[in-house]
PDB file of N, CA and C in Angstrom:
ATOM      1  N   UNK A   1     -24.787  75.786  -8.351  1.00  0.00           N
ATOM      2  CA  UNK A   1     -24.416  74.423  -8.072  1.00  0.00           C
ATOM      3  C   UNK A   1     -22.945  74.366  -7.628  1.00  0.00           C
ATOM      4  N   UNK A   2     -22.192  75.272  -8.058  1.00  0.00           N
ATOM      5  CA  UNK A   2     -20.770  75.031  -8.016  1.00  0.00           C
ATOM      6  C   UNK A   2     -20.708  76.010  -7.141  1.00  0.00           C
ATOM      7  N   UNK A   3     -21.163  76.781  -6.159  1.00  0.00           N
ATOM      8  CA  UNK A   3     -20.687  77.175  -4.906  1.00  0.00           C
ATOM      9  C   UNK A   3     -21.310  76.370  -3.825  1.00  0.00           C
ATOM     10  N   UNK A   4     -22.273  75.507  -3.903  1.00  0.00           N
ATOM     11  CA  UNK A   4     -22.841  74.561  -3.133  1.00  0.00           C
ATOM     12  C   UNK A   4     -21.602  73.370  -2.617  1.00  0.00           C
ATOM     13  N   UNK A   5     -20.196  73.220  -3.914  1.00  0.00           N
ATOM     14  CA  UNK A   5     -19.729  72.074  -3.577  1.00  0.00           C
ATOM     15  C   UNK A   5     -18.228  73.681  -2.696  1.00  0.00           C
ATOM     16  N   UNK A   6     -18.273  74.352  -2.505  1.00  0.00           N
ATOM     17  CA  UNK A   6     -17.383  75.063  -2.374  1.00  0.00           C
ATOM     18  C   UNK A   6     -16.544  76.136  -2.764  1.00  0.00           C
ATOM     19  N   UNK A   7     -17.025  75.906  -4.311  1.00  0.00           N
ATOM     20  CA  UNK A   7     -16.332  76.841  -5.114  1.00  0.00           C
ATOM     21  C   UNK A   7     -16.840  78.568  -5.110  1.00  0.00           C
ATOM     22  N   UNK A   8     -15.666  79.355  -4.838  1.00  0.00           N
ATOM     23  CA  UNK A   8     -16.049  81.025  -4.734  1.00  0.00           C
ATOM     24  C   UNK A   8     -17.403  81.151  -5.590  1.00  0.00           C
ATOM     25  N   UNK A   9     -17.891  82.116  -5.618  1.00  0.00           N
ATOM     26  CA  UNK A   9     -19.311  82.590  -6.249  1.00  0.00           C
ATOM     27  C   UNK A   9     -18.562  83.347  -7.644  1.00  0.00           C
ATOM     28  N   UNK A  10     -17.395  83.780  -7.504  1.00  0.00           N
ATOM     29  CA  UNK A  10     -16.883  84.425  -8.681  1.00  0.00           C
ATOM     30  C   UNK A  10     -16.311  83.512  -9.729  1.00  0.00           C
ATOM     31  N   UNK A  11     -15.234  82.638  -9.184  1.00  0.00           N
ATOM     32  CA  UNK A  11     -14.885  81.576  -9.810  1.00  0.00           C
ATOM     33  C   UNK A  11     -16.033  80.808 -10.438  1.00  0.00           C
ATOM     34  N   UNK A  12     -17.016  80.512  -9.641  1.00  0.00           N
ATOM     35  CA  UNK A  12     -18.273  79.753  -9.892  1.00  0.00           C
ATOM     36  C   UNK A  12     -19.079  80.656 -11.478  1.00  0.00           C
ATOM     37  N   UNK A  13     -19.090  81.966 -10.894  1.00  0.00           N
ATOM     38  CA  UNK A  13     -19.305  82.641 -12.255  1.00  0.00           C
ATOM     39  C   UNK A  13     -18.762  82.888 -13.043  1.00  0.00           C
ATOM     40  N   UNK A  14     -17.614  82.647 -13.389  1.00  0.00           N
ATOM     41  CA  UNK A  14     -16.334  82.756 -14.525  1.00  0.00           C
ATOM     42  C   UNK A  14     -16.933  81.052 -15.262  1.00  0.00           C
ATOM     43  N   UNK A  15     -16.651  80.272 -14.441  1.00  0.00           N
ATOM     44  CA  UNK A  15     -16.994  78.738 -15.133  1.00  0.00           C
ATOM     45  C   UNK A  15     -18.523  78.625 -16.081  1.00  0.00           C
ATOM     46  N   UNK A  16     -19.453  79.338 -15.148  1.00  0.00           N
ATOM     47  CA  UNK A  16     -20.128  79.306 -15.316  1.00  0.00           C
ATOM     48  C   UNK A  16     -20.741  79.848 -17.106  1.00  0.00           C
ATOM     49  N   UNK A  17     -19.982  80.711 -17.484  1.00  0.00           N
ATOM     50  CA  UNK A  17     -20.375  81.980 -17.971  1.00  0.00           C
ATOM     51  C   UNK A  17     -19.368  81.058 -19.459  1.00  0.00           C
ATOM     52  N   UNK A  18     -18.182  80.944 -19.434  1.00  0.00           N
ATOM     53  CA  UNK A  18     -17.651  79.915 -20.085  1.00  0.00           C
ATOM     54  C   UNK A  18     -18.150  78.471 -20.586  1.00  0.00           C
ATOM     55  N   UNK A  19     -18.222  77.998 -19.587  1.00  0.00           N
ATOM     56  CA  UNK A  19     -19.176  76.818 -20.103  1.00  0.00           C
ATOM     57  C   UNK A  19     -20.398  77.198 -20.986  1.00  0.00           C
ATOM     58  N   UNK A  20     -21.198  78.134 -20.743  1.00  0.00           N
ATOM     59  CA  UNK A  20     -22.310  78.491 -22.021  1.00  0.00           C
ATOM     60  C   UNK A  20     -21.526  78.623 -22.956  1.00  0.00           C
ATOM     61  N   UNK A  21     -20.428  79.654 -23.001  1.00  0.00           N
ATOM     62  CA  UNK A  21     -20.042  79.737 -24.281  1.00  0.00           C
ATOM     63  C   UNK A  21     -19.792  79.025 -24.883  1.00  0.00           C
ATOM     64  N   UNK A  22     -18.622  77.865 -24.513  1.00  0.00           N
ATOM     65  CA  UNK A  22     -18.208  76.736 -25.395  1.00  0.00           C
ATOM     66  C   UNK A  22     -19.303  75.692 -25.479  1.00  0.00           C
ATOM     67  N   UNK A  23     -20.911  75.431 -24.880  1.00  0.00           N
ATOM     68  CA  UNK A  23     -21.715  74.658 -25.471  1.00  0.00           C
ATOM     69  C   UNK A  23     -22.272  75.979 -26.457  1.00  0.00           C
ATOM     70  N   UNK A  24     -22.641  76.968 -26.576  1.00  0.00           N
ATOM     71  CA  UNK A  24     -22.957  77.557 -27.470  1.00  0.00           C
ATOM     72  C   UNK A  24     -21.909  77.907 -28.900  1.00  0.00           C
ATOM     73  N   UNK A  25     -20.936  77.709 -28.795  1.00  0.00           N
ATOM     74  CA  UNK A  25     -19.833  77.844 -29.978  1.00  0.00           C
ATOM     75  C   UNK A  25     -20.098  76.051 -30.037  1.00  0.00           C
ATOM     76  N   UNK A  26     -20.125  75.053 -29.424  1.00  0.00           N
ATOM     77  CA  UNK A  26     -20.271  73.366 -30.260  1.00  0.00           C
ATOM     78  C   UNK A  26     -21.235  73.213 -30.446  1.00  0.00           C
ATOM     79  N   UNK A  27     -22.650  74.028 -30.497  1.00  0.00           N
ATOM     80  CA  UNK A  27     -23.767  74.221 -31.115  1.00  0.00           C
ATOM     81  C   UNK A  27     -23.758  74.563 -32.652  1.00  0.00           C
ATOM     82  N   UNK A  28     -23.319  75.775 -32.476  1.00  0.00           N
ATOM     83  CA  UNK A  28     -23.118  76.497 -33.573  1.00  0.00           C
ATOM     84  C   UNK A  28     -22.156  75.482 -34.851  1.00  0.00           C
ATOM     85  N   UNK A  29     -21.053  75.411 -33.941  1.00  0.00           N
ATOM     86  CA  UNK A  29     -19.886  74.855 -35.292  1.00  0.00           C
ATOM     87  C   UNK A  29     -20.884  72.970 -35.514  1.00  0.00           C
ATOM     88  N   UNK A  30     -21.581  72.648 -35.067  1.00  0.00           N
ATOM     89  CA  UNK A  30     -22.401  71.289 -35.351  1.00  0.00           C
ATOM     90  C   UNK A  30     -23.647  71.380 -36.361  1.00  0.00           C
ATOM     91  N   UNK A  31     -24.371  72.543 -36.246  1.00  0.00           N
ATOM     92  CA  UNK A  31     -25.888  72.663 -36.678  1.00  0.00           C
ATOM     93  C   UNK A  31     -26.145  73.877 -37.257  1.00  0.00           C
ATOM     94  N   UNK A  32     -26.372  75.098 -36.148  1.00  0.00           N
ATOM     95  CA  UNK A  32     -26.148  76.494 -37.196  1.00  0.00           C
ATOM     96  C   UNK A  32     -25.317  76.722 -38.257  1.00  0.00           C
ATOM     97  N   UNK A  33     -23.838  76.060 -38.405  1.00  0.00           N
ATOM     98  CA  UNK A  33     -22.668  76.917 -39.119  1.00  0.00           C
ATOM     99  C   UNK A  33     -22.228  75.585 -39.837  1.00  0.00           C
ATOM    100  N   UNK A  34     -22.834  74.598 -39.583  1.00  0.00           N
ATOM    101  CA  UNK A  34     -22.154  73.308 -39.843  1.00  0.00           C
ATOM    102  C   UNK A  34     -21.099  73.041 -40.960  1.00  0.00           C
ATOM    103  N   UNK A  35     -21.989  73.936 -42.331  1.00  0.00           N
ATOM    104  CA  UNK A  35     -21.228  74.258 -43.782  1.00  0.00           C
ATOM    105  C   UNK A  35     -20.088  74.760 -43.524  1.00  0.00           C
ATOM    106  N   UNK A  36     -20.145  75.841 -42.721  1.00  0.00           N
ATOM    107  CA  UNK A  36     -18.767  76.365 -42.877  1.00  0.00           C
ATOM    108  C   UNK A  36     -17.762  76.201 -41.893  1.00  0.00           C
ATOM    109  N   UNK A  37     -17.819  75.169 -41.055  1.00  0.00           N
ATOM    110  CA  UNK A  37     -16.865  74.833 -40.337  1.00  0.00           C
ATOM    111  C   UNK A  37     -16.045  73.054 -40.902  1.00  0.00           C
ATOM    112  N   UNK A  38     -15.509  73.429 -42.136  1.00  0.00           N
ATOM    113  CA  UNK A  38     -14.301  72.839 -42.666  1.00  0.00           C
ATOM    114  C   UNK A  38     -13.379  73.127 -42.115  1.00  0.00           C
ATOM    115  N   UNK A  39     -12.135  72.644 -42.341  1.00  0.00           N
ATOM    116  CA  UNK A  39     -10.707  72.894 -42.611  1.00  0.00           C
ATOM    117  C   UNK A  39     -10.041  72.025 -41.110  1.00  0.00           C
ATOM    118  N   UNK A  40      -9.015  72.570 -40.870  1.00  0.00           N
ATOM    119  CA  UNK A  40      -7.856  71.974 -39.796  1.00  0.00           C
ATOM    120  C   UNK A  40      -8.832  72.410 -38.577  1.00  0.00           C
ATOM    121  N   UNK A  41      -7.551  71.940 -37.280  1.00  0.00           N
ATOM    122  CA  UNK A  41      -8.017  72.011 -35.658  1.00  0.00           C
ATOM    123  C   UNK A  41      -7.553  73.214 -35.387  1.00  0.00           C
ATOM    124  N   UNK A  42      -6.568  73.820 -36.497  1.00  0.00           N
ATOM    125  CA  UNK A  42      -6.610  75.336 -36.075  1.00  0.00           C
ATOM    126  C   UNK A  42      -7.197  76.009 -36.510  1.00  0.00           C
ATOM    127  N   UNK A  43      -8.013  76.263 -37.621  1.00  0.00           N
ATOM    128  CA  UNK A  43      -9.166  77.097 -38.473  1.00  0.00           C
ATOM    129  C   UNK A  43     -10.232  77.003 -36.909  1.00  0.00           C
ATOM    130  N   UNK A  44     -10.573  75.481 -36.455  1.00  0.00           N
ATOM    131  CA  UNK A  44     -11.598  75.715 -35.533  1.00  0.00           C
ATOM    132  C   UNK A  44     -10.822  76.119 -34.297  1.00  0.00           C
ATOM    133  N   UNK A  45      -9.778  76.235 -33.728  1.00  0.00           N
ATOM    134  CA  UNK A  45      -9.231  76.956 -32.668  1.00  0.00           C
ATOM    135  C   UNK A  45      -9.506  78.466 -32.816  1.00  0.00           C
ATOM    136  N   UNK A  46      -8.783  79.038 -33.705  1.00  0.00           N
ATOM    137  CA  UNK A  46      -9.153  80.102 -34.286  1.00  0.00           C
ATOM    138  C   UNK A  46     -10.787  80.499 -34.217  1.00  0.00           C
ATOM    139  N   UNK A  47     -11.711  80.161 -34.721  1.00  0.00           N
ATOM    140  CA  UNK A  47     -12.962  80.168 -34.438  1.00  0.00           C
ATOM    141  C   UNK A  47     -13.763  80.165 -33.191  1.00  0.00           C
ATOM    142  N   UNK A  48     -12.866  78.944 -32.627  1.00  0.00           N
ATOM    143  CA  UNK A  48     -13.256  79.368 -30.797  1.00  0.00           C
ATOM    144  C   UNK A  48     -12.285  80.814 -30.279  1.00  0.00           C
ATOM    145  N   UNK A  49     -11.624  80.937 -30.831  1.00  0.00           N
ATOM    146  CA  UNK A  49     -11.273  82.465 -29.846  1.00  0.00           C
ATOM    147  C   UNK A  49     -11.857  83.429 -30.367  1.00  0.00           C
ATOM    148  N   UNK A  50     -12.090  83.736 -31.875  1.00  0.00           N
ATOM    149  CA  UNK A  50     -13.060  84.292 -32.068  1.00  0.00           C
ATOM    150  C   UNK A  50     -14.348  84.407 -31.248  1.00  0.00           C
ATOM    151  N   UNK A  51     -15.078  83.599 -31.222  1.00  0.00           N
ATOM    152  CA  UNK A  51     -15.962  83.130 -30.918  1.00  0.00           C
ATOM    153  C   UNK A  51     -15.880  84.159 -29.395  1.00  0.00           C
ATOM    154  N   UNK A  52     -15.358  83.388 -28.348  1.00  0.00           N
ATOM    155  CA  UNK A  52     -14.751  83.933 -27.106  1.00  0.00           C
ATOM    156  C   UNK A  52     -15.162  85.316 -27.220  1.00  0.00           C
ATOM    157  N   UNK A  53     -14.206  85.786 -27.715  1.00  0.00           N
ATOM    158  CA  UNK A  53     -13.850  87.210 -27.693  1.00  0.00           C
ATOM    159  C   UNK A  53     -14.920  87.937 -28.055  1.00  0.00           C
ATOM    160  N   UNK A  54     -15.465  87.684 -29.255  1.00  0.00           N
ATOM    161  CA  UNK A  54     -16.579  88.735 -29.812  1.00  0.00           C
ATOM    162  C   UNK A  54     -17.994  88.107 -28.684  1.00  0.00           C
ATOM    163  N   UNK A  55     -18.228  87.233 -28.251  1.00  0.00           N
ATOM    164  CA  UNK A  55     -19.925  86.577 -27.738  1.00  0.00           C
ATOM    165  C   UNK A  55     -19.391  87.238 -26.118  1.00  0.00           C
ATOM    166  N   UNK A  56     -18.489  87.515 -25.756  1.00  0.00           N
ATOM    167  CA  UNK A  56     -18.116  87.685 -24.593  1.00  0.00           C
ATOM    168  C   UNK A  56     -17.890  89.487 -24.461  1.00  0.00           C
ATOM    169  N   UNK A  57     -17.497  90.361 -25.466  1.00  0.00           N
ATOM    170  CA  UNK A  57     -17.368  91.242 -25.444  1.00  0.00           C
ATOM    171  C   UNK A  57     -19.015  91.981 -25.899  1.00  0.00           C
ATOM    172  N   UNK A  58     -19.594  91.243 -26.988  1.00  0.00           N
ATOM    173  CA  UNK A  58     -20.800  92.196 -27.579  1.00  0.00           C
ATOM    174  C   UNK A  58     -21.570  91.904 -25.899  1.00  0.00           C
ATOM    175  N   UNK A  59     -21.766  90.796 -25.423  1.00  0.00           N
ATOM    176  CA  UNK A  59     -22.272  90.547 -24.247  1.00  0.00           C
ATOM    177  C   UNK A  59     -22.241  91.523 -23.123  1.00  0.00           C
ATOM    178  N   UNK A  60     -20.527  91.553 -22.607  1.00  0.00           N
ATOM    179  CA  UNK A  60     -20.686  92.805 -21.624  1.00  0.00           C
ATOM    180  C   UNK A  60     -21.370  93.985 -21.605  1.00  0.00           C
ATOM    181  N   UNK A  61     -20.111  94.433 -23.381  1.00  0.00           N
ATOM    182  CA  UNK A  61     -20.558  95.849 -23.377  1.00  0.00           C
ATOM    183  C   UNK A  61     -22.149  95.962 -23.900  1.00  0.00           C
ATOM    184  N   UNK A  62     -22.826  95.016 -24.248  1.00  0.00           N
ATOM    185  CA  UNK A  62     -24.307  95.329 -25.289  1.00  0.00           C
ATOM    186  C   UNK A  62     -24.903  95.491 -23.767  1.00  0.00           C
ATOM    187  N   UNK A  63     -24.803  94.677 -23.123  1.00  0.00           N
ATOM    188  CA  UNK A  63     -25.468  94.665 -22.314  1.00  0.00           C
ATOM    189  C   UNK A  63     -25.842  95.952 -21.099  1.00  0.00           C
ATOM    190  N   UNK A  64     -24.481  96.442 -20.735  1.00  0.00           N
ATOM    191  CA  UNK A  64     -24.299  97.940 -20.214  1.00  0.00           C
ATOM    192  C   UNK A  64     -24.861  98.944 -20.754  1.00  0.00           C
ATOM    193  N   UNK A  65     -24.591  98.799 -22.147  1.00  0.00           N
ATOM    194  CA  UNK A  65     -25.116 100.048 -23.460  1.00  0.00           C
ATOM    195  C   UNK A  65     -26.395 100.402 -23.150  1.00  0.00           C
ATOM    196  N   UNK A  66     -26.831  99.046 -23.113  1.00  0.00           N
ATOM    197  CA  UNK A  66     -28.543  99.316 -23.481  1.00  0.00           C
ATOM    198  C   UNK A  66     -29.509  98.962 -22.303  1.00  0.00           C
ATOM    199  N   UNK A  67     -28.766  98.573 -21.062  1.00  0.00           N
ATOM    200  CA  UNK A  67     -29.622  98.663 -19.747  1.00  0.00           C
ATOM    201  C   UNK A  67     -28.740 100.459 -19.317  1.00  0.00           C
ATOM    202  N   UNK A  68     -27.830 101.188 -19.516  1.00  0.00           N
ATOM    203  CA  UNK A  68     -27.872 102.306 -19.188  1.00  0.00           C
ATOM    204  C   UNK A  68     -28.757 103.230 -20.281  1.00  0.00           C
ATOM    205  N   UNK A  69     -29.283 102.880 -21.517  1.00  0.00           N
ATOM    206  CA  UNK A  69     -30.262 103.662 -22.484  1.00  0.00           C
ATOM    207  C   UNK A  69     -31.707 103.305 -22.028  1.00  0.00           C
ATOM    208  N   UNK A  70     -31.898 101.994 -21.629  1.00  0.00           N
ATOM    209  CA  UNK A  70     -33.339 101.757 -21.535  1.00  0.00           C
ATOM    210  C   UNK A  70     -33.452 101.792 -20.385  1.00  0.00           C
ATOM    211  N   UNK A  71     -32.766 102.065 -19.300  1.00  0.00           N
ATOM    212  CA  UNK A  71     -33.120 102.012 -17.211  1.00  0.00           C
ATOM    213  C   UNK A  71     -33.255 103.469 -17.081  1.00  0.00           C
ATOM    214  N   UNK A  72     -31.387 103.708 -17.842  1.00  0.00           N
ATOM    215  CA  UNK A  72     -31.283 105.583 -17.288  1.00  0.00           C
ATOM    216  C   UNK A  72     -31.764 106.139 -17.980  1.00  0.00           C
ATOM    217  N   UNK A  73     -31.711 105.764 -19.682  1.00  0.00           N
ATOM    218  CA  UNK A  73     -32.545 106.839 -20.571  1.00  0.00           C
ATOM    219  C   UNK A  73     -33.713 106.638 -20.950  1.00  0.00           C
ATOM    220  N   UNK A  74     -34.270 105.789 -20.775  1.00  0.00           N
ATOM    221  CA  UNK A  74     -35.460 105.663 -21.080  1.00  0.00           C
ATOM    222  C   UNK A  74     -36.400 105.117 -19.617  1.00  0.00           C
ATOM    223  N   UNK A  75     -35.940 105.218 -19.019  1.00  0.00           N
ATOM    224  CA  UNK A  75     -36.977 104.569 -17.880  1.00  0.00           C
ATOM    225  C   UNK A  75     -37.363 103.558 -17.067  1.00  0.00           C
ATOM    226  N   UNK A  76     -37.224 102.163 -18.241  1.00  0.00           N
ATOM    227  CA  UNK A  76     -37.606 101.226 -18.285  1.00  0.00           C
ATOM    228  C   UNK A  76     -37.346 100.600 -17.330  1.00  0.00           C
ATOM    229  N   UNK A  77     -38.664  99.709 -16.716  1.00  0.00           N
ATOM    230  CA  UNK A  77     -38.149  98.598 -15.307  1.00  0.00           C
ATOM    231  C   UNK A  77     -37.139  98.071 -15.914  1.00  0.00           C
ATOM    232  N   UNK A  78     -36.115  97.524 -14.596  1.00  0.00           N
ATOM    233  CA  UNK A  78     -34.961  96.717 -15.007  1.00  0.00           C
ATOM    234  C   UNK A  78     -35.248  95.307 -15.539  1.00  0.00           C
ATOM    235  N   UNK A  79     -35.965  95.009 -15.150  1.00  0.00           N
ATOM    236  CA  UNK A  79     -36.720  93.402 -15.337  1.00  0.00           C
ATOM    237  C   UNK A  79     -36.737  93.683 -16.925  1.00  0.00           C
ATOM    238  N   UNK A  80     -37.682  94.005 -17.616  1.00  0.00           N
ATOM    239  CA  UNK A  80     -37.872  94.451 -18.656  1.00  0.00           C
ATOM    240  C   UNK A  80     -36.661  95.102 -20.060  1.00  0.00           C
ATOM    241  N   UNK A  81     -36.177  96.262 -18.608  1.00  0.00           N
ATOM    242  CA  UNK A  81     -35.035  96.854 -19.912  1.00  0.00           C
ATOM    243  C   UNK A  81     -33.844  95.283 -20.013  1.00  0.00           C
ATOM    244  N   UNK A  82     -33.244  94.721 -19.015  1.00  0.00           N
ATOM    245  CA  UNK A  82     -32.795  93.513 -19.609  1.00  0.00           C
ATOM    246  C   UNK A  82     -33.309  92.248 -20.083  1.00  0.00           C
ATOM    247  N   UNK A  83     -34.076  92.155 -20.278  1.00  0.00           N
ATOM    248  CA  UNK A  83     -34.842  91.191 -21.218  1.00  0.00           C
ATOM    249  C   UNK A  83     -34.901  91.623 -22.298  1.00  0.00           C
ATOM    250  N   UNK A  84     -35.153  93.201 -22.705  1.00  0.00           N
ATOM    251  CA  UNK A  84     -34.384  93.910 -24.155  1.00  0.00           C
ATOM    252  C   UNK A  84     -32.961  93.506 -24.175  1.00  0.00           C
ATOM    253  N   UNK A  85     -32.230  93.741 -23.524  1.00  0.00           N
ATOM    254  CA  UNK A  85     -31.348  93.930 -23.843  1.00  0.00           C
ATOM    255  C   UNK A  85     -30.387  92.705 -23.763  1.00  0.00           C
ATOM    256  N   UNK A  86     -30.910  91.339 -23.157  1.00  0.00           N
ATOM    257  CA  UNK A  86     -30.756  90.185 -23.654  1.00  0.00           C
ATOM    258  C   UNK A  86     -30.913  90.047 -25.175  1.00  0.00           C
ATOM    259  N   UNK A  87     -32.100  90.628 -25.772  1.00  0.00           N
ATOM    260  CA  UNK A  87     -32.864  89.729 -27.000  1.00  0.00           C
ATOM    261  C   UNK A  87     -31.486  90.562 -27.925  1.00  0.00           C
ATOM    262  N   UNK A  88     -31.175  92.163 -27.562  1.00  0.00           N
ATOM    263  CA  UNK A  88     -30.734  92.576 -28.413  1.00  0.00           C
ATOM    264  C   UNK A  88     -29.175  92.115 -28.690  1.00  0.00           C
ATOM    265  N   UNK A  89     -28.820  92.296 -27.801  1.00  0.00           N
ATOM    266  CA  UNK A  89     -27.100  91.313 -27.285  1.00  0.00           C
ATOM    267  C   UNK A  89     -27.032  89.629 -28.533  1.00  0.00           C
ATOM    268  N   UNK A  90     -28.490  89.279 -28.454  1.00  0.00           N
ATOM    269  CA  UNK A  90     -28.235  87.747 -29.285  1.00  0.00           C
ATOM    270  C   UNK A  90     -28.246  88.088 -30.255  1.00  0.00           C
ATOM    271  N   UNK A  91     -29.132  88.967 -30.998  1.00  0.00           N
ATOM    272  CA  UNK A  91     -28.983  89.169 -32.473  1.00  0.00           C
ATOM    273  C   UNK A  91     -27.796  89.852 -32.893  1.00  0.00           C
ATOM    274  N   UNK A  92     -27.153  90.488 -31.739  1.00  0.00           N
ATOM    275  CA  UNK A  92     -25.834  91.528 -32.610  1.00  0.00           C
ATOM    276  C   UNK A  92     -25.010  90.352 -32.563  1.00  0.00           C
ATOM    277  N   UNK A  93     -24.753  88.972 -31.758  1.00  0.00           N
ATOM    278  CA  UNK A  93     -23.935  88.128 -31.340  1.00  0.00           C
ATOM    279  C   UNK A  93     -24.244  86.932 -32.706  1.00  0.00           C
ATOM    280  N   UNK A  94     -25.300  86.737 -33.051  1.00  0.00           N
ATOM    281  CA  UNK A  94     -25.762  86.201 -34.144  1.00  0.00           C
ATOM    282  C   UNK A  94     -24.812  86.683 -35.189  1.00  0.00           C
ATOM    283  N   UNK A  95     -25.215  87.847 -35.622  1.00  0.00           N
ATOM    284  CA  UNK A  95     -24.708  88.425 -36.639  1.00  0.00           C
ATOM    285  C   UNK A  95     -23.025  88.653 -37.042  1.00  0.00           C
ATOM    286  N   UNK A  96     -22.370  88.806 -35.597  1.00  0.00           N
ATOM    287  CA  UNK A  96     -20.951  89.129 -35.710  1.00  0.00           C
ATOM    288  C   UNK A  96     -20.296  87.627 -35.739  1.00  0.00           C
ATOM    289  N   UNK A  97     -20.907  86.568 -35.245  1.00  0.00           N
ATOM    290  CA  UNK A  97     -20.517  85.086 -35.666  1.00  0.00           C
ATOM    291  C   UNK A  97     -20.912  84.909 -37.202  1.00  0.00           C
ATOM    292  N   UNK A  98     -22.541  85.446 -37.455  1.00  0.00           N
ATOM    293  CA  UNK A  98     -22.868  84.499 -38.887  1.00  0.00           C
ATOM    294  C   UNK A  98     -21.373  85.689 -39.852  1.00  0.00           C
ATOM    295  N   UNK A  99     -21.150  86.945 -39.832  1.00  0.00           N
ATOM    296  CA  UNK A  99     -20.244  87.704 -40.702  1.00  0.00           C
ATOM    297  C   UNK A  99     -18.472  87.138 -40.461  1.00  0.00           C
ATOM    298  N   UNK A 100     -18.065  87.028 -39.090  1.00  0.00           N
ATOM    299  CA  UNK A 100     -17.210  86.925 -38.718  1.00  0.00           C
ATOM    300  C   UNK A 100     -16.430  85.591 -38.476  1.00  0.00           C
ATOM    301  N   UNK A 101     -17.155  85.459 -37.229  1.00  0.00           N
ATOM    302  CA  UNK A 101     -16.362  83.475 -36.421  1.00  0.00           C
ATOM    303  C   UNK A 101     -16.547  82.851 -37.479  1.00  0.00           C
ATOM    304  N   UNK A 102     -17.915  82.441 -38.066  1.00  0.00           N
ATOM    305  CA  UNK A 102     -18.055  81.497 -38.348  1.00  0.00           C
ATOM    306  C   UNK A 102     -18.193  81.895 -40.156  1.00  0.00           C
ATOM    307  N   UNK A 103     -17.246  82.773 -40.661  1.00  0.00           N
ATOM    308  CA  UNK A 103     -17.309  83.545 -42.157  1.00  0.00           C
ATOM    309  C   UNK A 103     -17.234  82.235 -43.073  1.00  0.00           C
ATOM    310  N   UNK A 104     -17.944  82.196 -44.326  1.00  0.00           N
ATOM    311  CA  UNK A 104     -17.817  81.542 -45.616  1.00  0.00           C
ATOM    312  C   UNK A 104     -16.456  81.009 -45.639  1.00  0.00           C
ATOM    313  N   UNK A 105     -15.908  80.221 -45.932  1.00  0.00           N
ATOM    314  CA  UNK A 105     -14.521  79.956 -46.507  1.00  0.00           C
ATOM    315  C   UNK A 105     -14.111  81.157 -47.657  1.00  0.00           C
ATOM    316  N   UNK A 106     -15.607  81.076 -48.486  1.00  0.00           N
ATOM    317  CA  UNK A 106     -15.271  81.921 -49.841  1.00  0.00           C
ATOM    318  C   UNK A 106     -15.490  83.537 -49.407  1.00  0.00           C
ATOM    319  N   UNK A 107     -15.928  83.666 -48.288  1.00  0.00           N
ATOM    320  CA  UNK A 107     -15.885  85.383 -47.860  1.00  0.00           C
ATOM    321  C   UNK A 107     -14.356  85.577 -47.763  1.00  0.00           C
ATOM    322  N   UNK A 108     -13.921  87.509 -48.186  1.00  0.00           N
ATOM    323  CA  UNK A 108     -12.887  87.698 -47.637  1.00  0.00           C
ATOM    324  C   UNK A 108     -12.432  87.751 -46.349  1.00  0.00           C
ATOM    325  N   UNK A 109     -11.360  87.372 -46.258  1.00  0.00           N
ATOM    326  CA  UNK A 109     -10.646  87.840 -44.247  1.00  0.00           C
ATOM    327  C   UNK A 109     -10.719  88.883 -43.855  1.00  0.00           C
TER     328      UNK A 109
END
């Protein structure tokens, strides 16, 4: 949509790719995590860069990891090996928010 009005295809995919994140982090801090998103506008600043950083990094690299294990090492159509490697990318991204971004108040730092 946003190279239709002009905008580069890269730029367009930077926005693009961002915008999920931050509706998927005001998902999360509303409904999934709701309990534990108390405190100040910097506890939740903090949480969005968290957030950022880890959903954006397990993303790249999960994603490379395991379409070069399941394309090159294992075989697998590409269609297929990333649709693994979508499902697997959400649950490690799940997990490093439910332990991490979005930690207990009463968990340690």
């Amino acid at each position: 949509m946003l190279t239709s009005v002009g905008v580069s295809y890269m730029l367009a995919t930077a926005l693009a790719v961002e915008s999920a994140v931050l509706h998927n982090y005001v998902w999360h801090e509303r409904f999934t995590w709701v309990d534990r998103c108390h405190g100040s506008k910097r506890d939740a600043a903090l949480r969005l860069l968290r957030f950022n950083v880890t959903t954006g990094g397990v993303s790249i690299a999960g994603n490379l990891l395991f379409m070069r294990l399941l394309v090159g090492g294992m075989h697998l159509r590409p269609l297929i090996a990333n649709l693994a490697s979508i499902a697997l990318c959400s649950i490690l991204n799940f997990l490093v928010s439910d332990r991490w971004v979005f930690r207990s108040a009463l968990s340690p730092q």
